[in-house]
C-alpha atoms as a PDB file:
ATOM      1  CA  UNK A   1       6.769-172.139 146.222  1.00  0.00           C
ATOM      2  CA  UNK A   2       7.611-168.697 144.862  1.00  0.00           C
ATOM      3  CA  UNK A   3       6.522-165.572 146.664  1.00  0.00           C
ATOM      4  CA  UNK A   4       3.441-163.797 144.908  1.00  0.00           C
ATOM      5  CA  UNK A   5       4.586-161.041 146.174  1.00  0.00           C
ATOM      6  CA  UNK A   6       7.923-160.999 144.231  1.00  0.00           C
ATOM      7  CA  UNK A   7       8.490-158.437 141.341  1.00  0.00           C
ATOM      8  CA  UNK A   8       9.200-159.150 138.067  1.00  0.00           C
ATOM      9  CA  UNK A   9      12.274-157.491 136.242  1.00  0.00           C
ATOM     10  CA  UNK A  10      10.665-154.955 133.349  1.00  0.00           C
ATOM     11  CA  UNK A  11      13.280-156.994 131.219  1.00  0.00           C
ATOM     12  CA  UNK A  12      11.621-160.197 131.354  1.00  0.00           C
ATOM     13  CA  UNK A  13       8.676-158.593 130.658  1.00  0.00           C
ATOM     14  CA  UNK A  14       7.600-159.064 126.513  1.00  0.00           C
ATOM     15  CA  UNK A  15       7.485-155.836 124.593  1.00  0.00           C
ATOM     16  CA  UNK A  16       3.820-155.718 123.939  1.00  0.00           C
ATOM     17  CA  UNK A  17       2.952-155.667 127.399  1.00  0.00           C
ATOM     18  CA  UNK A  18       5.835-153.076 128.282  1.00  0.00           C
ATOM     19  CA  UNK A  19       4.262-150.776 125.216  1.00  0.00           C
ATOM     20  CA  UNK A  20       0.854-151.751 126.594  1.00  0.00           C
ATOM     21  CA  UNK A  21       2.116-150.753 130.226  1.00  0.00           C
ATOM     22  CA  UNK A  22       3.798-147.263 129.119  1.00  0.00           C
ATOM     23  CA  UNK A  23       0.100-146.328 127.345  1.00  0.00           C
ATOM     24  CA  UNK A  24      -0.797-145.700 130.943  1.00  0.00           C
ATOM     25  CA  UNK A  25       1.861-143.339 132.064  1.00  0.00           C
ATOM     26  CA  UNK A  26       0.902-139.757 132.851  1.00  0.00           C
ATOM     27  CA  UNK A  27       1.325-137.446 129.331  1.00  0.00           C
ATOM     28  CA  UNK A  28       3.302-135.134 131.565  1.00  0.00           C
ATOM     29  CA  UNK A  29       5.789-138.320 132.292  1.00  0.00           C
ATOM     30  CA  UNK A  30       6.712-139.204 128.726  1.00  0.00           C
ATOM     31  CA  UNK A  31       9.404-137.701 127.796  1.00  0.00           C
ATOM     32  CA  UNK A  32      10.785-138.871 131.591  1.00  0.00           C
ATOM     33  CA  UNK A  33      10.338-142.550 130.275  1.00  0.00           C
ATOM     34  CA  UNK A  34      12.273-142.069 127.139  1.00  0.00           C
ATOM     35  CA  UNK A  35      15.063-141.745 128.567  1.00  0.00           C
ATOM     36  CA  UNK A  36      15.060-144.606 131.292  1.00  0.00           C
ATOM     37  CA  UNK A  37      16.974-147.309 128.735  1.00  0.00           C
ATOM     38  CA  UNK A  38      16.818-147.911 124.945  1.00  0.00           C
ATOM     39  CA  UNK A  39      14.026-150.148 124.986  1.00  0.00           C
ATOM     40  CA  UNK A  40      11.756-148.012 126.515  1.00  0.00           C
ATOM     41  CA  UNK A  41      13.044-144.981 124.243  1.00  0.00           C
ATOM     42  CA  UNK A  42      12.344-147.436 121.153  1.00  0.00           C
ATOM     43  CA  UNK A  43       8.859-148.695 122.434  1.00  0.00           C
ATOM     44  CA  UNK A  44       7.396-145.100 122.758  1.00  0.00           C
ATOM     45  CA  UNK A  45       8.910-143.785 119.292  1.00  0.00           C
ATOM     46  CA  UNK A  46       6.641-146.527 117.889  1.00  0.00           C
ATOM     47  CA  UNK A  47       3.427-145.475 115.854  1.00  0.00           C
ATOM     48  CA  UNK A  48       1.758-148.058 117.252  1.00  0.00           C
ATOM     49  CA  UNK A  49       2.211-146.855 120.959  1.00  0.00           C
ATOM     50  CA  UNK A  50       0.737-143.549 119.659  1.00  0.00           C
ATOM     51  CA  UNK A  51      -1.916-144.774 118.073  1.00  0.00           C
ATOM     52  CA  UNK A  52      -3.033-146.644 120.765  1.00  0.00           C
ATOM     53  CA  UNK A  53      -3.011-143.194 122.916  1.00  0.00           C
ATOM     54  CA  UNK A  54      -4.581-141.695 120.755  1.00  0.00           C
ATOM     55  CA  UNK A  55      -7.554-144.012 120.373  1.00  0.00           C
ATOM     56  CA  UNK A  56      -7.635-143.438 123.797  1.00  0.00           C
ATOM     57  CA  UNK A  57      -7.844-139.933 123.875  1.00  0.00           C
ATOM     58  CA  UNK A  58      -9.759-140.045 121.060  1.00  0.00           C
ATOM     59  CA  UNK A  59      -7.698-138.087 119.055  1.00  0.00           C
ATOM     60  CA  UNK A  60      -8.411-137.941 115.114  1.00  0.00           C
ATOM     61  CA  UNK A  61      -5.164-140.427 114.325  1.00  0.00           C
ATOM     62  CA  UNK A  62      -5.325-138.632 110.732  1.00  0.00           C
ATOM     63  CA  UNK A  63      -4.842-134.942 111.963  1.00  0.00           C
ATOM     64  CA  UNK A  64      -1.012-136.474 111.462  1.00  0.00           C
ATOM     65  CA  UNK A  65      -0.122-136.421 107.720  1.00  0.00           C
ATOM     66  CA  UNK A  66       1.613-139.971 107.216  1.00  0.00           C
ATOM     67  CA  UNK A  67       4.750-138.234 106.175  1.00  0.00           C
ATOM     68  CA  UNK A  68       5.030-136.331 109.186  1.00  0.00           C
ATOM     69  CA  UNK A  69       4.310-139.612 111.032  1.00  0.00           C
ATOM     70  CA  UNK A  70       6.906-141.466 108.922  1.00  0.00           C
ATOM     71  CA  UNK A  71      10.115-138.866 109.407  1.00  0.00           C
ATOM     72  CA  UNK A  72      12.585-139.778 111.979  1.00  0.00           C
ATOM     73  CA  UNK A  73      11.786-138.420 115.563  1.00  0.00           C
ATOM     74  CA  UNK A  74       8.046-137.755 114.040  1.00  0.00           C
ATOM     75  CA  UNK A  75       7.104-139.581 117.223  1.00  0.00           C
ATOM     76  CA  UNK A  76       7.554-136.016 118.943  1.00  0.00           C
ATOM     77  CA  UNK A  77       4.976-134.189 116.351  1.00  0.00           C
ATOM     78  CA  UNK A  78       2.630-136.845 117.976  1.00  0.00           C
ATOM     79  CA  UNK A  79       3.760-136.369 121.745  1.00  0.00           C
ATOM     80  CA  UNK A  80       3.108-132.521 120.490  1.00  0.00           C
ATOM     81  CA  UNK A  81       0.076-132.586 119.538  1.00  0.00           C
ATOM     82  CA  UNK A  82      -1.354-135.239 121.605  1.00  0.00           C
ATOM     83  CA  UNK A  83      -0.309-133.365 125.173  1.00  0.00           C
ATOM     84  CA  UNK A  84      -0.559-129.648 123.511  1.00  0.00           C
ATOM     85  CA  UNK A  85      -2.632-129.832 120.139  1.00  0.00           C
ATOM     86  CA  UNK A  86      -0.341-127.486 117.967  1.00  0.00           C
ATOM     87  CA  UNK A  87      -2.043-128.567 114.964  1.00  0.00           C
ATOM     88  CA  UNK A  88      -5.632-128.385 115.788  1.00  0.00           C
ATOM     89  CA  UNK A  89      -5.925-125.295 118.007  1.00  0.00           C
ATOM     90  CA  UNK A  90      -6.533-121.636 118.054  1.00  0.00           C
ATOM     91  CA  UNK A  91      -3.361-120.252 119.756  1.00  0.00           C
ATOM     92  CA  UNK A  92      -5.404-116.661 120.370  1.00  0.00           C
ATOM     93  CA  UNK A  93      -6.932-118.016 123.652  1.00  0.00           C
ATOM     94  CA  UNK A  94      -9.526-115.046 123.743  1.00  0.00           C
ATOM     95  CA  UNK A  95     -10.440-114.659 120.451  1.00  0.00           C
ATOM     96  CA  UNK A  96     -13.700-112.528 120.191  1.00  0.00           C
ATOM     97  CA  UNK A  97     -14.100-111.004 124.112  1.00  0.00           C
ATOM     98  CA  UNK A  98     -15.467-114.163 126.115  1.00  0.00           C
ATOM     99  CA  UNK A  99     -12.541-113.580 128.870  1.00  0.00           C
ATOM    100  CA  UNK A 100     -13.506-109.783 128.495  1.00  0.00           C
ATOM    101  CA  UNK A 101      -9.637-108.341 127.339  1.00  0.00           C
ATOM    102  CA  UNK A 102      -7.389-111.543 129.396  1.00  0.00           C
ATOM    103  CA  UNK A 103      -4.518-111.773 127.222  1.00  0.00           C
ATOM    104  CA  UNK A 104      -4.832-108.723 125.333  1.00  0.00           C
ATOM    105  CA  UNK A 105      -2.550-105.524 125.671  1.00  0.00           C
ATOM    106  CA  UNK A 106      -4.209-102.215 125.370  1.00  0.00           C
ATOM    107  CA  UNK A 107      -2.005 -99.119 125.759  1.00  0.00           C
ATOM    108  CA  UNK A 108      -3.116 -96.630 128.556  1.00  0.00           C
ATOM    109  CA  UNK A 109      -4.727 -94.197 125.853  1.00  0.00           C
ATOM    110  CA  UNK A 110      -6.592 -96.779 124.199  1.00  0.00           C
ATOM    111  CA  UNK A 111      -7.965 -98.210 127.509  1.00  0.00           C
ATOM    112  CA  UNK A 112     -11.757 -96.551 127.012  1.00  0.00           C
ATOM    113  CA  UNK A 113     -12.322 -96.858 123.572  1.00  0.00           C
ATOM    114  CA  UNK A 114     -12.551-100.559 123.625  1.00  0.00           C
ATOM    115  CA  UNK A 115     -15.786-102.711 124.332  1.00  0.00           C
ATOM    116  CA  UNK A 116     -17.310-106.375 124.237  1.00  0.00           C
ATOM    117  CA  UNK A 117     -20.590-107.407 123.281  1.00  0.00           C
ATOM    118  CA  UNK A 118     -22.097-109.890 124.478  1.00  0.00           C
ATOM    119  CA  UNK A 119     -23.860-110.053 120.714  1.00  0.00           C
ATOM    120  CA  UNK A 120     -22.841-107.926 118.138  1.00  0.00           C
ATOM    121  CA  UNK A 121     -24.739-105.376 118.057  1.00  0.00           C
ATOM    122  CA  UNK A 122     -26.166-103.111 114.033  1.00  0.00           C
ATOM    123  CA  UNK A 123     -24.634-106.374 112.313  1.00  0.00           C
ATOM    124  CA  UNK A 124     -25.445-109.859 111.728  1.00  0.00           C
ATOM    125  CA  UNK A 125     -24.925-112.472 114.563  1.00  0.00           C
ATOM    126  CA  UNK A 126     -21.083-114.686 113.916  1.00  0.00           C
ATOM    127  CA  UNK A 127     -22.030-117.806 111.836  1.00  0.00           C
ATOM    128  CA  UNK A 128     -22.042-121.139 113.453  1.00  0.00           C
ATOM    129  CA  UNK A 129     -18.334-122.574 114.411  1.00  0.00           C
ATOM    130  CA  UNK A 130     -17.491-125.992 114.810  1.00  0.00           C
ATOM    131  CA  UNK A 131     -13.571-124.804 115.348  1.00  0.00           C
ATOM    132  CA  UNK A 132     -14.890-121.703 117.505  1.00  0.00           C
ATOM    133  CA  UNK A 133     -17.711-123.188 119.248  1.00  0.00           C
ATOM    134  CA  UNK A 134     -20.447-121.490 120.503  1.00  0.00           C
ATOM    135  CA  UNK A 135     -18.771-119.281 123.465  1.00  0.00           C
ATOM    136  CA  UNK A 136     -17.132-117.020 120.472  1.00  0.00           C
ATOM    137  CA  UNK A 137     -20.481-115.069 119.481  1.00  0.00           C
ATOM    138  CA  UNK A 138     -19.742-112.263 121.224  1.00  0.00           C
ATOM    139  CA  UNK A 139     -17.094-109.317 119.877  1.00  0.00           C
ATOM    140  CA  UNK A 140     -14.903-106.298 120.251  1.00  0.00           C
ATOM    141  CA  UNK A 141     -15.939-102.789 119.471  1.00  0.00           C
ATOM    142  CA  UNK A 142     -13.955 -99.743 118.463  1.00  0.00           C
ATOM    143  CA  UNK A 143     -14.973 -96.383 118.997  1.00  0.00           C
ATOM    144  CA  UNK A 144     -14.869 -92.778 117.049  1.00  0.00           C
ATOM    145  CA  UNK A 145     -10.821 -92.694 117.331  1.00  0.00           C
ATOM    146  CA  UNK A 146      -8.338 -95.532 116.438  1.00  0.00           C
ATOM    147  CA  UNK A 147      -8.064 -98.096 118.543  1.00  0.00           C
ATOM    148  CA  UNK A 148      -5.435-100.786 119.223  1.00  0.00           C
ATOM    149  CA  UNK A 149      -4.711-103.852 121.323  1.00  0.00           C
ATOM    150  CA  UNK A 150      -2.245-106.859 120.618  1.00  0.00           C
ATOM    151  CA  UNK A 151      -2.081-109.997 121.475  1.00  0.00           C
ATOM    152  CA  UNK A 152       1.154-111.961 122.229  1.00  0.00           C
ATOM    153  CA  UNK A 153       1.557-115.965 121.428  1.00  0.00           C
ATOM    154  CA  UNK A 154       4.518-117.934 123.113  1.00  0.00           C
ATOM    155  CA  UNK A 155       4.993-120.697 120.792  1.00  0.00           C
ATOM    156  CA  UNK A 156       7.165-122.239 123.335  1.00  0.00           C
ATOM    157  CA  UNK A 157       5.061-122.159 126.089  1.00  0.00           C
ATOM    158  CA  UNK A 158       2.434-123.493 123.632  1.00  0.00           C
ATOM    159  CA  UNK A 159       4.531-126.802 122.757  1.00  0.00           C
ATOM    160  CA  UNK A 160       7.076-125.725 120.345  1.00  0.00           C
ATOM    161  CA  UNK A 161      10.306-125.798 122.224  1.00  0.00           C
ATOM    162  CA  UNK A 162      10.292-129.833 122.527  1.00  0.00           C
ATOM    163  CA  UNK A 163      13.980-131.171 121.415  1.00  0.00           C
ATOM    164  CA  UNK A 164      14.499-131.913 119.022  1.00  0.00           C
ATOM    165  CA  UNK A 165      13.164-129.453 116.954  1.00  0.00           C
ATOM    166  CA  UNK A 166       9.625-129.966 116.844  1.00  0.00           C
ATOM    167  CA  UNK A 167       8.804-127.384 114.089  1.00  0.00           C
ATOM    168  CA  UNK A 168      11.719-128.617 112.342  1.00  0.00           C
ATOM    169  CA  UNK A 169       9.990-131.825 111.681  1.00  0.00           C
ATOM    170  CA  UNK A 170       6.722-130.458 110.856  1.00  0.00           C
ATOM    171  CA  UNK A 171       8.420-129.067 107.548  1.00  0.00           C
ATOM    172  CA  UNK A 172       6.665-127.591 105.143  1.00  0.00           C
ATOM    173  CA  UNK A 173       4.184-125.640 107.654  1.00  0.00           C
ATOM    174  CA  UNK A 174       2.539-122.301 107.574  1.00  0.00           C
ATOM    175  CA  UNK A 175       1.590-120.115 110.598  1.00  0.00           C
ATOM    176  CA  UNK A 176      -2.093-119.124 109.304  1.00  0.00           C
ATOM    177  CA  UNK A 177      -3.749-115.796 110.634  1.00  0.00           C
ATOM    178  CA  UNK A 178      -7.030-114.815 110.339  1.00  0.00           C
ATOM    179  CA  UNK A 179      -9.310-111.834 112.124  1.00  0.00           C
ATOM    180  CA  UNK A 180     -13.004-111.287 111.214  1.00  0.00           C
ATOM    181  CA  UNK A 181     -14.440-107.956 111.391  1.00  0.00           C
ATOM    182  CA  UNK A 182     -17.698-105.947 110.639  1.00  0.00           C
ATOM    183  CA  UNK A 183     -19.164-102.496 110.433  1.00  0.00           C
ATOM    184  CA  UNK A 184     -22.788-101.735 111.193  1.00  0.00           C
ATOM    185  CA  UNK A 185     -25.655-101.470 108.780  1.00  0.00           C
ATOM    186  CA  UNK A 186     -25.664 -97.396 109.581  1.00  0.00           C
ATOM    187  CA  UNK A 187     -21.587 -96.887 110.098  1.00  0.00           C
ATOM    188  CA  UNK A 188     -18.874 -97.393 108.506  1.00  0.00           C
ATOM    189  CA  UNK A 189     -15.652 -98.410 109.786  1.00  0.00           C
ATOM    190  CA  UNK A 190     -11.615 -98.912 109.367  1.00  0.00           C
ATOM    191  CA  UNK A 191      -8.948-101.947 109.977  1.00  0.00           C
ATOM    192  CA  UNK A 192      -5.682-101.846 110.197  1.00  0.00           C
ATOM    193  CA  UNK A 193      -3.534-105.107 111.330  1.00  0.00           C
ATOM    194  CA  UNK A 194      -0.332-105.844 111.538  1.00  0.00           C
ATOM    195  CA  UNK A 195       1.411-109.627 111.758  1.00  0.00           C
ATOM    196  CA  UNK A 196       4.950-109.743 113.486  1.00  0.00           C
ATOM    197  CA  UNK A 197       7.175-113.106 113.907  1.00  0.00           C
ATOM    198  CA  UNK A 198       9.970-112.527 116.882  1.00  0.00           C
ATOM    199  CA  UNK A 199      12.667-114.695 118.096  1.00  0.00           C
ATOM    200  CA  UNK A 200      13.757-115.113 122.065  1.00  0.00           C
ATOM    201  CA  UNK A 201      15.544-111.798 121.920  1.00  0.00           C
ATOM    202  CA  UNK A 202      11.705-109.690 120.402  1.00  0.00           C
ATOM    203  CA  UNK A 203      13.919-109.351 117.363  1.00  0.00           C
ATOM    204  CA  UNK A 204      11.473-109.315 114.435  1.00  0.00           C
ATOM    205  CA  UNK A 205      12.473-111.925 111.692  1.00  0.00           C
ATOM    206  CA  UNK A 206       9.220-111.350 109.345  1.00  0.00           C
ATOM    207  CA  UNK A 207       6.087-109.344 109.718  1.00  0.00           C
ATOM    208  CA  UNK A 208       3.327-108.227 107.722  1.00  0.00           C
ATOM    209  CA  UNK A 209       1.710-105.147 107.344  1.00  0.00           C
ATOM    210  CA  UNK A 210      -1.880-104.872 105.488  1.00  0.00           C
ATOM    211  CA  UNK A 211      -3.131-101.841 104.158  1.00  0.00           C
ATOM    212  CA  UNK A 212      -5.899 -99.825 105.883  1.00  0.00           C
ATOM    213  CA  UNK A 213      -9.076-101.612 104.874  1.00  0.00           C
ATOM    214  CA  UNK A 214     -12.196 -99.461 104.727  1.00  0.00           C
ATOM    215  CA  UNK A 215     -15.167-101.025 105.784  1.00  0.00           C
ATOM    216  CA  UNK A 216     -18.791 -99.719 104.746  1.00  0.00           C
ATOM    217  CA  UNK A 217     -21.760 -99.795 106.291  1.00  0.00           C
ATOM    218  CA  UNK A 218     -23.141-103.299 106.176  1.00  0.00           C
ATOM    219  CA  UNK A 219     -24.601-106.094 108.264  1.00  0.00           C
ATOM    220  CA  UNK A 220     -22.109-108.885 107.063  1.00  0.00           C
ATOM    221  CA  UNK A 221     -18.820-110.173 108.751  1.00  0.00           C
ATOM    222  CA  UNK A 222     -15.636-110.423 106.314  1.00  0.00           C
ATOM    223  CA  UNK A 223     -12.725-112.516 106.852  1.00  0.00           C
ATOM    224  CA  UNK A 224      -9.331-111.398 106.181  1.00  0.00           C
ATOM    225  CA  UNK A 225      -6.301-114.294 106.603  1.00  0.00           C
ATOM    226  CA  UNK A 226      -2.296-114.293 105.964  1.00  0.00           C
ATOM    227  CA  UNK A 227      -0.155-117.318 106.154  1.00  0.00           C
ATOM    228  CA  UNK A 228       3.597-117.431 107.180  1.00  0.00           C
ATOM    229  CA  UNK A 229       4.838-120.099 104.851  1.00  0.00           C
ATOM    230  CA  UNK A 230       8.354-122.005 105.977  1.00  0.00           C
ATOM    231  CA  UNK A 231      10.071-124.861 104.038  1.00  0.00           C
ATOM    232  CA  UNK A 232      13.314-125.970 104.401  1.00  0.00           C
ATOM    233  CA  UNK A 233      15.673-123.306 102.904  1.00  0.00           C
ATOM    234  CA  UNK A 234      14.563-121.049 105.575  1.00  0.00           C
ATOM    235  CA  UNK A 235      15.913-122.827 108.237  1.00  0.00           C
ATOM    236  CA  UNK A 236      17.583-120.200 109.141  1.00  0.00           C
ATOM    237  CA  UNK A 237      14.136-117.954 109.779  1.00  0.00           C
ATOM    238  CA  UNK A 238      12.518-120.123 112.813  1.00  0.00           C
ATOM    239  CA  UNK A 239      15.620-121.735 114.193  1.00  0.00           C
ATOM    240  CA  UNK A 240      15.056-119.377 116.977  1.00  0.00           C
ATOM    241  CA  UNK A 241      10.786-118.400 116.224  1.00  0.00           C
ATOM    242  CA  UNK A 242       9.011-117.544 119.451  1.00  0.00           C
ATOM    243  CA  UNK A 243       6.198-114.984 119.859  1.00  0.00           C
ATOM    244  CA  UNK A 244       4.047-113.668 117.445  1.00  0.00           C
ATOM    245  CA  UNK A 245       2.323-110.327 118.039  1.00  0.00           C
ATOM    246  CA  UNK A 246      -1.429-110.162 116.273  1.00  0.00           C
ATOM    247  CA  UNK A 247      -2.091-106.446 116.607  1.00  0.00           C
ATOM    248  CA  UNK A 248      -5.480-104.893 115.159  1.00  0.00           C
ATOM    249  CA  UNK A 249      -6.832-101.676 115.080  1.00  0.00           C
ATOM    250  CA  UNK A 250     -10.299 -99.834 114.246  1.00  0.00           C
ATOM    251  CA  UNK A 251     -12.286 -97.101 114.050  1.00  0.00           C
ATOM    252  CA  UNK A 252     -16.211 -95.526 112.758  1.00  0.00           C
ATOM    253  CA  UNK A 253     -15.968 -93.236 110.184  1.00  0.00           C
ATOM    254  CA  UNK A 254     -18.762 -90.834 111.942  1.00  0.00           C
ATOM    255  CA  UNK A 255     -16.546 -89.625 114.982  1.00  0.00           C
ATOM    256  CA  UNK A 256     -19.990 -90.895 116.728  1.00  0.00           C
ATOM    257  CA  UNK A 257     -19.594 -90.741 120.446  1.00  0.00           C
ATOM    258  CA  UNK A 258     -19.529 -94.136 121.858  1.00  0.00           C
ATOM    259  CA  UNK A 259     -18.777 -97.512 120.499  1.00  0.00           C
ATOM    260  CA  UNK A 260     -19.726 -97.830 116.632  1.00  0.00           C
ATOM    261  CA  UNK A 261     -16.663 -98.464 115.328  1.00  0.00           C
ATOM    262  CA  UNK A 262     -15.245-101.569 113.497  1.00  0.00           C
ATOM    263  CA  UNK A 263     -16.071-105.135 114.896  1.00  0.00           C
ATOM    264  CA  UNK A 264     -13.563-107.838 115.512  1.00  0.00           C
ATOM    265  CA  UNK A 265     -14.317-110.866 116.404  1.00  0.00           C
ATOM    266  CA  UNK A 266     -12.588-114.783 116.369  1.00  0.00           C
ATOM    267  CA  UNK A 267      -8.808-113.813 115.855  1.00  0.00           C
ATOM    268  CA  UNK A 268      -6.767-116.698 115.015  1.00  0.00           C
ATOM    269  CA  UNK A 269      -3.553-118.015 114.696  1.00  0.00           C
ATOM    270  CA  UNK A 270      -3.170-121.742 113.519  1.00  0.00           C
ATOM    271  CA  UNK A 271      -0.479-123.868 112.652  1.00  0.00           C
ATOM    272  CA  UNK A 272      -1.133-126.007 108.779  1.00  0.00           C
ATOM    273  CA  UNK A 273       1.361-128.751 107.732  1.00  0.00           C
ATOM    274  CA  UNK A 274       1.958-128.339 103.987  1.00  0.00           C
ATOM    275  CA  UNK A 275       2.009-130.977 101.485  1.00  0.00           C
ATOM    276  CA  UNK A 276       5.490-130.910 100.234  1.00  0.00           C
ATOM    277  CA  UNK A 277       5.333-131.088  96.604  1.00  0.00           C
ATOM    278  CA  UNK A 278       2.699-128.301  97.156  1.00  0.00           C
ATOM    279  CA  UNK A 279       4.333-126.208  99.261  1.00  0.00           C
ATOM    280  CA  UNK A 280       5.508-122.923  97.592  1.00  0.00           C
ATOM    281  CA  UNK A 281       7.870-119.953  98.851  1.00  0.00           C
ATOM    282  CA  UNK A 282       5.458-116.589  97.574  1.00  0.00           C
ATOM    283  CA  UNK A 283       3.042-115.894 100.788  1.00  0.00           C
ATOM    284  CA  UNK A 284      -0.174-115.161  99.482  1.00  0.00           C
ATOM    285  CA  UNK A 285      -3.136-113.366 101.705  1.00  0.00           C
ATOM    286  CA  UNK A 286      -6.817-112.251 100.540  1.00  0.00           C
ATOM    287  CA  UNK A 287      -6.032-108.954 101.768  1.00  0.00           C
ATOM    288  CA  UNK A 288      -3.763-107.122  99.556  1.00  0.00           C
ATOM    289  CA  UNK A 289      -0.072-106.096 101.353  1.00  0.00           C
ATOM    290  CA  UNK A 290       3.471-107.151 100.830  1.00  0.00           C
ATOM    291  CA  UNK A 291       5.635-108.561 104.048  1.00  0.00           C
ATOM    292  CA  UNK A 292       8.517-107.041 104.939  1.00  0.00           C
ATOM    293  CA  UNK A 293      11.823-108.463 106.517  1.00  0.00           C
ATOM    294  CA  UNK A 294      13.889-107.425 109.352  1.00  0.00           C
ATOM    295  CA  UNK A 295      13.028-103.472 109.037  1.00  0.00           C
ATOM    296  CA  UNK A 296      10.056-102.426 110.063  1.00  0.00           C
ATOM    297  CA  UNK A 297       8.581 -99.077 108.304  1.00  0.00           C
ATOM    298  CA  UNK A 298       7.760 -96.015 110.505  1.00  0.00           C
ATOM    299  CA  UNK A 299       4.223 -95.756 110.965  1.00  0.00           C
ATOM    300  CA  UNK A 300       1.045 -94.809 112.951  1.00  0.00           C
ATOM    301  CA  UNK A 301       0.623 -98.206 114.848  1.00  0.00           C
ATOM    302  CA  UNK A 302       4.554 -97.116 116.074  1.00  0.00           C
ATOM    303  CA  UNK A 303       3.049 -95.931 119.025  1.00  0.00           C
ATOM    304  CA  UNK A 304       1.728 -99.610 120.285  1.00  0.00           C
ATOM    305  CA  UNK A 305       4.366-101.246 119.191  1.00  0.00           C
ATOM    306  CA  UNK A 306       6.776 -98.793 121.076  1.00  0.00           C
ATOM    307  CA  UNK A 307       4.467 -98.651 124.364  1.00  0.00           C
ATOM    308  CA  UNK A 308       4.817-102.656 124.328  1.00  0.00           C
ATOM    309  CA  UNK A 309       8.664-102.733 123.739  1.00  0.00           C
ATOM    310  CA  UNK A 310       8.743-100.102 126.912  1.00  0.00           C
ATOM    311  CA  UNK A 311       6.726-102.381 128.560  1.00  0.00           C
ATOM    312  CA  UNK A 312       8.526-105.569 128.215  1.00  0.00           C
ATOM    313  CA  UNK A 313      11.616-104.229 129.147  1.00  0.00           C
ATOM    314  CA  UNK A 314      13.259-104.345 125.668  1.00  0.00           C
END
């Protein structure tokens, strides 16, 4: 009589049950198990081991174009987003003042002439957000004299160093950006915002700078966006993508004492798969403003910029 007790060789094992076996392995240990034999390495490049994860999970199967799915290696886009959502998340992890300023940089001068409320206050409330949820109604307030802060995303840290290269695959994609912001009904206000792409090094490889937008006194929230479109013939221009640096500025046009300057609230930064016979090389943006490449006019937001450079050594 056999022992009961005995193991069983993986290898004797049909594949269905192996594939059915590595659905239960920790996200974290994936990768790991890809590289224990070919089998195993075959099994979990399969679409139908990820879609059986991602029922799991529940995980909209469909947030995957089918092309994407289709392109060899496209199993990592769905190890990507299934352990790190890069396609279905807001990578500005406090984007309206919930966390108070965690993750924002203010520069020592600026310090005081920033505040969060709890709910926006001479304007109308933030609309309803299925994206945002309902944590984001609150917002951040200028004051009398410009004010800036920036916020820095890792794309690597957030899932985008995988090998191979995961935003290689996910060709045609655009990095979208987006910032609401509001005066109140009795003061007017200012914006300025500026949109920088950096490699490894905090080299800038694109950036864009929008014009000063004057705001007038008014009870509704405006939306201004810019998208970062890549294809394939600039290769060359993310090969080596790593932070981006969302910086936005504002002001009242009163010089009122205290905070009733421009409102921002909900800044975003998304990554959009592009349909490929759609996908075009012209960036286009509701605001007007014209990107720039590799230099980087002198201007009055310098001074952030340079206090941030000083600060992270550079």
């Amino acid at each position: 009589m056999e022992n009961p007790t005995e193991s069983v060789s993986f290898e004797f094992l049909p594949e269905p049950v192996i594939e059915l076996i590595l659905t239960m392995v920790p996200e974290e240990d994936i990768l790991a198990c890809n590289l224990v034999c070919r089998t195993w390495k075959r099994l979990i490049s399969r679409k139908s081991y990820w879609k059986k994860r991602y029922q799991e999970k529940k995980i909209n199967w469909y947030e995957i174009p089918e092309h994407i799915r289709d392109k060899a290696g496209g199993w990592m886009i769905l190890y990507a987003q299934y352990r790190y959502q890069i396609l279905s998340k807001n990578y500005i992890h406090n984007p309206s003042g919930h966390r108070r300023f965690g993750g924002w940089v203010i520069s020592a001068t600026h310090r005081n002439m920033w505040l969060v409320e709890q709910v926006p206050d001479g304007c109308e409330p933030l609309p309803s957000s299925d994206f945002f949820g309902r944590k984001e109604g609150c917002c951040f307030v200028t004051s009398f004299d410009w004010s800036s802060k920036c916020y820095t995303v890792d794309l690597w840290r957030e899932g985008l160093k995988l090998k191979p290269g995961v935003m290689k695959l996910i060709l045609p994609f655009q990095i979208k950006c987006s910032q609401m912001y509001a005066a109140r009904f009795d003061c007017g206000g200012q914006f300025n915002w500026e949109l920088r792409l950096l490699d490894s090094h905090w080299k800038v490889i694109r950036f864009y700078k929008q014009p000063t937008i004057d705001v007038p006194p008014s009870e509704e929230w405006k939306t201004a966006e810019y998208g970062f479109k890549f294809e394939s013939k600039n290769d060359f221009q993310f090969r080596d993508l790593r932070y981006i640096e969302f910086i936005h500025e504002g002001k009242d046009t009163q010089f009122w004492a205290g905070h009733f300057g421009t409102k921002f609230a909900r800044s975003c930064v998304t990554i959009e798969l592009l349909e490929p016979d759609v996908a075009v090389a012209v960036e286009e943006t509701k605001e007007q403003g014209d990107e720039k490449k590799k230099k980087i006019p002198r201007r009055r937001m310098g001074g952030l910029a340079k206090w941030l450079r000083k600060r992270k050594g550079r």
